[in-house]
N, C-alpha and C. Protein backbone atom coordinates (compact mmCIF):
# COMPACT_ATOMS: atom_id res chain seq x y z
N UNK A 1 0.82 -1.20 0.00
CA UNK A 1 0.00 0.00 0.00
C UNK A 1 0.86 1.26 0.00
N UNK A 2 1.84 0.76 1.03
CA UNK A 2 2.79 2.20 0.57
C UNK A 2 3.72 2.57 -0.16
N UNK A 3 3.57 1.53 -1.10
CA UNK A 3 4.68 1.44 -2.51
C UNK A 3 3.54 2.57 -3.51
N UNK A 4 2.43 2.02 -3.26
CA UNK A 4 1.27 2.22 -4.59
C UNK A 4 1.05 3.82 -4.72
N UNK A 5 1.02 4.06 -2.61
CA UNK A 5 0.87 5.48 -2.60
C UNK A 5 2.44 6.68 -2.80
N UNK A 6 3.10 6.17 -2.67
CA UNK A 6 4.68 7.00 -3.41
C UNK A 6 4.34 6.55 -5.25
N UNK A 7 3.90 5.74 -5.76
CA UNK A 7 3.89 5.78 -7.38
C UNK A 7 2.65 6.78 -7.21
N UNK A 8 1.63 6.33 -7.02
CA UNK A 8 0.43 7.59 -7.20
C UNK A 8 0.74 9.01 -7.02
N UNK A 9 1.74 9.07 -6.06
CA UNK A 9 2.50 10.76 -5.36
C UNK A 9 3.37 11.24 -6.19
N UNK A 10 4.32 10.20 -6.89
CA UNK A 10 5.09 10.77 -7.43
C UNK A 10 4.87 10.68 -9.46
N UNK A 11 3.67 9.65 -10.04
CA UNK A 11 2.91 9.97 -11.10
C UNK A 11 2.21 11.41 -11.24
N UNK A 12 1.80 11.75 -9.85
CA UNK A 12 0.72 12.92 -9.89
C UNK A 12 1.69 14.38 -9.85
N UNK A 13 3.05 14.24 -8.98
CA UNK A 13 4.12 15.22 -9.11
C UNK A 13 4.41 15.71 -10.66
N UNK A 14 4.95 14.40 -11.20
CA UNK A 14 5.45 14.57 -12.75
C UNK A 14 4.69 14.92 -13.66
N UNK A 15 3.44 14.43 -13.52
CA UNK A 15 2.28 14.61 -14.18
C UNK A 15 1.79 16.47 -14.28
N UNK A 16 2.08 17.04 -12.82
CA UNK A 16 2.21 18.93 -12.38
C UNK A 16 2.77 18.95 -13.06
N UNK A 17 4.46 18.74 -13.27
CA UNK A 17 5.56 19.44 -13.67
C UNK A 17 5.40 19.38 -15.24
N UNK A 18 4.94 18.52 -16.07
CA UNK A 18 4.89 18.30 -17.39
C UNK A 18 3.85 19.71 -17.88
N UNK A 19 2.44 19.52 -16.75
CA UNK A 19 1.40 20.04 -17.57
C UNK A 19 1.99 21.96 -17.32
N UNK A 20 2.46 22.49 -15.82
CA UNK A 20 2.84 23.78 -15.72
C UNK A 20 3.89 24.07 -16.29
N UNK A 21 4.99 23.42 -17.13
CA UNK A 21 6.22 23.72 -17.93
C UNK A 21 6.55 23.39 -19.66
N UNK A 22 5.94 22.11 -20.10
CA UNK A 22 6.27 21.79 -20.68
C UNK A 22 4.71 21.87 -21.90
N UNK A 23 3.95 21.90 -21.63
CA UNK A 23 2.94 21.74 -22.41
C UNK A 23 2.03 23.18 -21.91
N UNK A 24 2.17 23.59 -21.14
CA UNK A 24 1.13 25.03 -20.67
C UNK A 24 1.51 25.67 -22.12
N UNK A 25 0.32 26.31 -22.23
CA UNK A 25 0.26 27.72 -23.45
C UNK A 25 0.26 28.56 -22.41
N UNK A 26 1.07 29.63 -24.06
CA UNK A 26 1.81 30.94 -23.38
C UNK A 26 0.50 31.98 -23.84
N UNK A 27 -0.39 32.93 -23.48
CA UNK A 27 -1.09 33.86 -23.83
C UNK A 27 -0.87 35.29 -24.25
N UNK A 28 -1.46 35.89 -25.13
CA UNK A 28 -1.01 36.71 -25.11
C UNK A 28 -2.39 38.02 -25.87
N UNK A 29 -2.46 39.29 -25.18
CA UNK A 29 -3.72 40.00 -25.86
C UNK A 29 -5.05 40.20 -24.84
N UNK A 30 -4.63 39.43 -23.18
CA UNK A 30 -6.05 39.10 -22.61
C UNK A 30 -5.63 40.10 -21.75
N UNK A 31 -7.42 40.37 -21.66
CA UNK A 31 -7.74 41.48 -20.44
C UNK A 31 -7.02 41.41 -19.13
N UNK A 32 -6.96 42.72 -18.17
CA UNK A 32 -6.17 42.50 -17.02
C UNK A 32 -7.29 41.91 -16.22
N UNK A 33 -8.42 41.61 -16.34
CA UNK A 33 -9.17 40.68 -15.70
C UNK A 33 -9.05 39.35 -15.42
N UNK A 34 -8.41 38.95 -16.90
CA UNK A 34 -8.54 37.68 -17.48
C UNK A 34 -6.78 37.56 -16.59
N UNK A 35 -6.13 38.59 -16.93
CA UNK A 35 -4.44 38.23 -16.23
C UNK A 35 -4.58 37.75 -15.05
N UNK A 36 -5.35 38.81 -14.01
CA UNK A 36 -5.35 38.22 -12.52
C UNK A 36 -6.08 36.70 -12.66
N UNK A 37 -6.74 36.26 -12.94
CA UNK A 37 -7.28 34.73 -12.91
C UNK A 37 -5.99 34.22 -13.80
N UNK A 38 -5.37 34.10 -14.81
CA UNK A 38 -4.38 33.38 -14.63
C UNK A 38 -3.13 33.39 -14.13
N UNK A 39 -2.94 34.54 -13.29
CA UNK A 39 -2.01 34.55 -12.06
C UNK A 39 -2.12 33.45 -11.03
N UNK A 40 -3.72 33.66 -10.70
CA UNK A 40 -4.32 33.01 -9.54
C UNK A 40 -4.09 31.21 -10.04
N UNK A 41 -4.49 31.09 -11.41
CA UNK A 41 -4.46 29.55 -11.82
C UNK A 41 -3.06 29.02 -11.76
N UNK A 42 -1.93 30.01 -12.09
CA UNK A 42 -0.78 29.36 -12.15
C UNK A 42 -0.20 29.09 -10.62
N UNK A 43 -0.39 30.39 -10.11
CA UNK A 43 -0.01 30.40 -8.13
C UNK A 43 -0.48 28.88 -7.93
N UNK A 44 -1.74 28.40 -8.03
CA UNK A 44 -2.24 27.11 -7.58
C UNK A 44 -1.28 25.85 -8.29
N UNK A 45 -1.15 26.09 -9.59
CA UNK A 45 -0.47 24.87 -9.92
C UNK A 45 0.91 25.09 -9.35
N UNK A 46 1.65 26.04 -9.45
CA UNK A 46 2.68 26.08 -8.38
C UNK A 46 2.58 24.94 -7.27
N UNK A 47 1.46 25.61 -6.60
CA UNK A 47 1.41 25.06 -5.07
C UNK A 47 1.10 23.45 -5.30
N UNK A 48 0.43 22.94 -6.64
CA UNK A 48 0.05 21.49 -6.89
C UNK A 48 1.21 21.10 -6.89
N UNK A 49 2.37 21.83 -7.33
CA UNK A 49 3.93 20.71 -7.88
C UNK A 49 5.10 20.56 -6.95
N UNK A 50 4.75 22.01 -6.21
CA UNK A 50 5.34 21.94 -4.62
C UNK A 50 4.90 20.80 -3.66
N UNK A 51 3.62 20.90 -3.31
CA UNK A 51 3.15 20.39 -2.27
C UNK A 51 3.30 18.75 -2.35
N UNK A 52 2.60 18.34 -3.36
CA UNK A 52 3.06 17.04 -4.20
C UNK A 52 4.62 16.38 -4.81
N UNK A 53 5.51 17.49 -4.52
CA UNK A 53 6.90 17.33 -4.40
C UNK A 53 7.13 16.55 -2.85
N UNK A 54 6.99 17.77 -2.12
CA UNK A 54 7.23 17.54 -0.91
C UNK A 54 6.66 16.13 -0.21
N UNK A 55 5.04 15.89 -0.83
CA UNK A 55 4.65 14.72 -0.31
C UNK A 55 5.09 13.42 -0.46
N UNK A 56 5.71 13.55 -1.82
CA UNK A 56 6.32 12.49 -2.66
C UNK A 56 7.49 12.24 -1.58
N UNK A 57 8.34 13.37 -1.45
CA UNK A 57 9.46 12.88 -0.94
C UNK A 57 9.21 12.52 0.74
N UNK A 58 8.54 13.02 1.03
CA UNK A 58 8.21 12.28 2.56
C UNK A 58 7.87 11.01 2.76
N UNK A 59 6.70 11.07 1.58
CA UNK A 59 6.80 9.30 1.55
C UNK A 59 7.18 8.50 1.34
N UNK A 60 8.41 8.91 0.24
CA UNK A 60 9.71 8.18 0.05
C UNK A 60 10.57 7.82 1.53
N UNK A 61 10.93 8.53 2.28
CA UNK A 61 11.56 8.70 3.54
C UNK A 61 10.67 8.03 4.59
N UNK A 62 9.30 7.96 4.53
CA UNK A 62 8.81 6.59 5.28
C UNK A 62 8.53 5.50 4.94
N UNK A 63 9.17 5.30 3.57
CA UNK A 63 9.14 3.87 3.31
C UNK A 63 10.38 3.42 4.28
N UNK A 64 11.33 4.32 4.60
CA UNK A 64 13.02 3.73 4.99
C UNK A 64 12.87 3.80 6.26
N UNK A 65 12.03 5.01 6.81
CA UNK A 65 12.06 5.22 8.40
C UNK A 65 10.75 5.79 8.89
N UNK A 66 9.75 4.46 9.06
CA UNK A 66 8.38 4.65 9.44
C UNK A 66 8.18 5.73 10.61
N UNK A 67 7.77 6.96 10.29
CA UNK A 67 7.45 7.92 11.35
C UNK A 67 5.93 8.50 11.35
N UNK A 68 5.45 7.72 12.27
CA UNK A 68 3.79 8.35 12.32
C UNK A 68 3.75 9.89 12.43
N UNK A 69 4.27 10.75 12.72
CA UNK A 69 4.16 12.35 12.62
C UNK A 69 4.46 12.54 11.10
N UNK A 70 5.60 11.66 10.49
CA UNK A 70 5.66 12.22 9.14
C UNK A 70 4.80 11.52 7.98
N UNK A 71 4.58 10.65 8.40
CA UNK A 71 3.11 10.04 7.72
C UNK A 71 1.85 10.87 7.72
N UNK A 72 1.69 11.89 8.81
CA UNK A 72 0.68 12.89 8.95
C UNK A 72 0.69 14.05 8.24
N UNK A 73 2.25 14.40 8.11
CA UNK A 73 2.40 15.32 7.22
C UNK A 73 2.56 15.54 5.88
N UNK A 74 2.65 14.20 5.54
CA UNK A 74 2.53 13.19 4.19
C UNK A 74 1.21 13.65 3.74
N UNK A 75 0.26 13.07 4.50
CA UNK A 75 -1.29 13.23 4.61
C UNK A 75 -1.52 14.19 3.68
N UNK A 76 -1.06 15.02 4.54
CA UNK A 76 -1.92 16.75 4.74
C UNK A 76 -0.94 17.37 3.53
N UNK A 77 0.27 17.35 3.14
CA UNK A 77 0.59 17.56 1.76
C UNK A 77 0.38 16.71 0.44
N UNK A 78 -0.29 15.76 0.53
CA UNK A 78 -0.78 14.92 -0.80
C UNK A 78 -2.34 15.45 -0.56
N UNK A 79 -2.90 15.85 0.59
CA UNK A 79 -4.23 15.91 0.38
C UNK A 79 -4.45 17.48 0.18
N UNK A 80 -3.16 18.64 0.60
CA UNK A 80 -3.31 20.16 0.09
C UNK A 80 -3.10 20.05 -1.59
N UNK A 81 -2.13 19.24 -1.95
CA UNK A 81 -1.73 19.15 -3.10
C UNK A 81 -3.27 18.65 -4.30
N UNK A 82 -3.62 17.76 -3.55
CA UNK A 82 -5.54 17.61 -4.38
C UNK A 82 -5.76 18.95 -4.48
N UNK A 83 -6.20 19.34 -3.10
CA UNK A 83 -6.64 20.71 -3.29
C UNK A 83 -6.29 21.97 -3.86
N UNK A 84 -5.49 22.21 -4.18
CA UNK A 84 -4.48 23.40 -4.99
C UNK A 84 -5.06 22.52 -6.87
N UNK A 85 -5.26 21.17 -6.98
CA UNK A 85 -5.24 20.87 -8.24
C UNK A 85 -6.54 21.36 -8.27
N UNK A 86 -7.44 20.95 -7.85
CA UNK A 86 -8.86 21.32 -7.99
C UNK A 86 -9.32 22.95 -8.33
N UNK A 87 -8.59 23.70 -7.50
CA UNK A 87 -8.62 25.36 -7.67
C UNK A 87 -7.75 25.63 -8.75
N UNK A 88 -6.67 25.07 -8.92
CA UNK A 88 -5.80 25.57 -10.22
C UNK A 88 -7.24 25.20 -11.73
N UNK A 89 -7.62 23.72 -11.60
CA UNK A 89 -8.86 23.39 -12.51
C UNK A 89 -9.67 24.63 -12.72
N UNK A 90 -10.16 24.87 -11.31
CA UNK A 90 -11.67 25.83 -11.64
C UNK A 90 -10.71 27.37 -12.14
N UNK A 91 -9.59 27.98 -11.91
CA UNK A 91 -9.44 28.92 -12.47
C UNK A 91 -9.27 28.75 -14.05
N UNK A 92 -8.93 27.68 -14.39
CA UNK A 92 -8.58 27.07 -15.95
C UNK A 92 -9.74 27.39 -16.50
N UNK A 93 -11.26 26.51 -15.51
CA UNK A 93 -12.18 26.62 -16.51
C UNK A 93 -12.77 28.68 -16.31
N UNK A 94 -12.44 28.95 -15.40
CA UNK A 94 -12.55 29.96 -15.66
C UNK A 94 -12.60 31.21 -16.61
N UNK A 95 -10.87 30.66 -17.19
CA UNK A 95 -10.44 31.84 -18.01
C UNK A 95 -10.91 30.91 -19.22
N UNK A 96 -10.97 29.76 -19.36
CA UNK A 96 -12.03 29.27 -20.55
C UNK A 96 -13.47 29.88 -21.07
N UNK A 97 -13.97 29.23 -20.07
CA UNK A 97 -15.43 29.65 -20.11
C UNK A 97 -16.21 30.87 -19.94
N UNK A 98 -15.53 31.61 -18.79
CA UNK A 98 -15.68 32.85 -18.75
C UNK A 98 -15.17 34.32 -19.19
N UNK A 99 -13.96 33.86 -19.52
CA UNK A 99 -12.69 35.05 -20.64
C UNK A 99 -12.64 34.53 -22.18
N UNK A 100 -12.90 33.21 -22.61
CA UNK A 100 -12.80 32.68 -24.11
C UNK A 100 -11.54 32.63 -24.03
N UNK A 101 -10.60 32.13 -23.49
CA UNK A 101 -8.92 31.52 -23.40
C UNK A 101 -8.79 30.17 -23.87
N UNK A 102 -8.50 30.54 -24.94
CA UNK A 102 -8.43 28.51 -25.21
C UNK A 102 -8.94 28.22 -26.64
N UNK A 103 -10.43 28.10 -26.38
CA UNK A 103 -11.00 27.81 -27.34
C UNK A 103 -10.57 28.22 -29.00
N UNK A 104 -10.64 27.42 -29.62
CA UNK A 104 -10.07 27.57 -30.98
C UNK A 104 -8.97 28.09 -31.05
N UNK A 105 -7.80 28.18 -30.07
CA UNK A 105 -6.85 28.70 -29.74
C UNK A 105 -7.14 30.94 -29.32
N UNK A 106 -7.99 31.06 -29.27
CA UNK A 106 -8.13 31.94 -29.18
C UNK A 106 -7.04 33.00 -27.62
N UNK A 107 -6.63 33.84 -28.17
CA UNK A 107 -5.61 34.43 -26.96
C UNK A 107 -4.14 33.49 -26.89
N UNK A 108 -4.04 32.41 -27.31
CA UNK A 108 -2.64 31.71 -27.61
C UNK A 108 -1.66 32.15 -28.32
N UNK A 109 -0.48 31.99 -27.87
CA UNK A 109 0.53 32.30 -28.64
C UNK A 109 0.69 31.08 -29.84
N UNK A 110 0.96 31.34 -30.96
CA UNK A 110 0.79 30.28 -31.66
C UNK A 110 2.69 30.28 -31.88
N UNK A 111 3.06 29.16 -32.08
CA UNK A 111 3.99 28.24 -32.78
C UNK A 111 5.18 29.11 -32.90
N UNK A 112 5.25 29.99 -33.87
CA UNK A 112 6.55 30.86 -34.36
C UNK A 112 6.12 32.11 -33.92
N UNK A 113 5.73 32.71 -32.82
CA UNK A 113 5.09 33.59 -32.31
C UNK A 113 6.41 33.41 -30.98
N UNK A 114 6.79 32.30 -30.38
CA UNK A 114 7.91 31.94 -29.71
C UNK A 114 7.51 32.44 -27.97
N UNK A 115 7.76 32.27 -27.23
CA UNK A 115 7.52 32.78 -25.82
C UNK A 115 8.07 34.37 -25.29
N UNK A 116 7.19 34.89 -24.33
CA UNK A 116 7.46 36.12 -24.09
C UNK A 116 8.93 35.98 -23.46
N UNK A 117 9.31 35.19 -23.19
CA UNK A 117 10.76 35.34 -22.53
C UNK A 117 11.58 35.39 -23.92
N UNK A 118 11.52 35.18 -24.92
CA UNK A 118 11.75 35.23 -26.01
C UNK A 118 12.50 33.84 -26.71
N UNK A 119 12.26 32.83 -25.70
CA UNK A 119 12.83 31.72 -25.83
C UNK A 119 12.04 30.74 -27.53
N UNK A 120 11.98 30.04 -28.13
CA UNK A 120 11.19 29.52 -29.15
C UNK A 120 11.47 27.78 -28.75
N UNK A 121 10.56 27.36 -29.18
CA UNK A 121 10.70 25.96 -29.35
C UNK A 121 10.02 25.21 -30.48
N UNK A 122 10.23 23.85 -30.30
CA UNK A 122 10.09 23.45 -31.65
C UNK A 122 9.05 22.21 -31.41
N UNK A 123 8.09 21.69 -32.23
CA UNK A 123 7.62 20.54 -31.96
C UNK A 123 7.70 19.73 -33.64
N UNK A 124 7.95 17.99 -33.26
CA UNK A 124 8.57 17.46 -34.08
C UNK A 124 6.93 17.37 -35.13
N UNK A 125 7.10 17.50 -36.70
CA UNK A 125 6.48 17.26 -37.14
C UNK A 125 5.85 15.54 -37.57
N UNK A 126 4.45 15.62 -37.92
CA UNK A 126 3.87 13.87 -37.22
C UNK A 126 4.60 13.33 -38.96
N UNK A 127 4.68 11.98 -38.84
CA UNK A 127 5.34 11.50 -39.60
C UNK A 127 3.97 10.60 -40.25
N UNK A 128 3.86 10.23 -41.28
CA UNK A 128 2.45 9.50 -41.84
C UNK A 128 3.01 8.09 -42.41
């Protein structure tokens, strides 16, 4: 059981880090309305990849040295870490549903448009 719950902790860690770095769209053109809600959405996924860091590695450390206080704090950072995912969600659907962010790419930076840091990247074209 406590093998299953460090793979579930640390699937759900990697799983943060992929979706807030590596695959997030960059925006660009949206209201300062629409900015503060995705301030607020990213602050949360922050706190999803932190908290779920931290839980991961605690529970790594009681697989080696069973400590009921740190098993508690295990707890309470895999179960803040739900919670930060859930609020990072509802601000997502937020600036979706309620700003039009997303849809049909609308407000996206597209492709050769490159990131505001001015960095560019590349994605491999599909092969048939």
């Amino acid at each position: 059981m406590h093998g299953l719950t460090l793979l579930l902790a640390a699937g759900g860690t990697v799983g943060a880090y992929v979706a807030s770095t590596l695959v997030h769209p960059h925006t660009s053109g949206i209201s300062q309305a629409a900015q503060l809600v995705l301030e607020a959405h990213e602050l949360y996924a922050d706190y999803s990849l932190w908290l779920g860091g931290f839980g991961t590695l605690f529970k790594a450390i009681t697989l080696w040295q069973p400590l009921k206080w740190l098993e508690t704090v295990t707890a309470a950072a895999l179960v803040c870490a739900g919670i930060a995912v859930g609020l990072a969600g509802h601000q997502g659907g937020v600036l979706t549903y309620q700003y039009g962010i997303g849809p049909r790419g609308a407000y996206l930076e597209q492709h050769g448009e490159g990131h505001a840091d001015g960095r560019e990247h590349a994605h491999p074209k599909a092969t048939q």
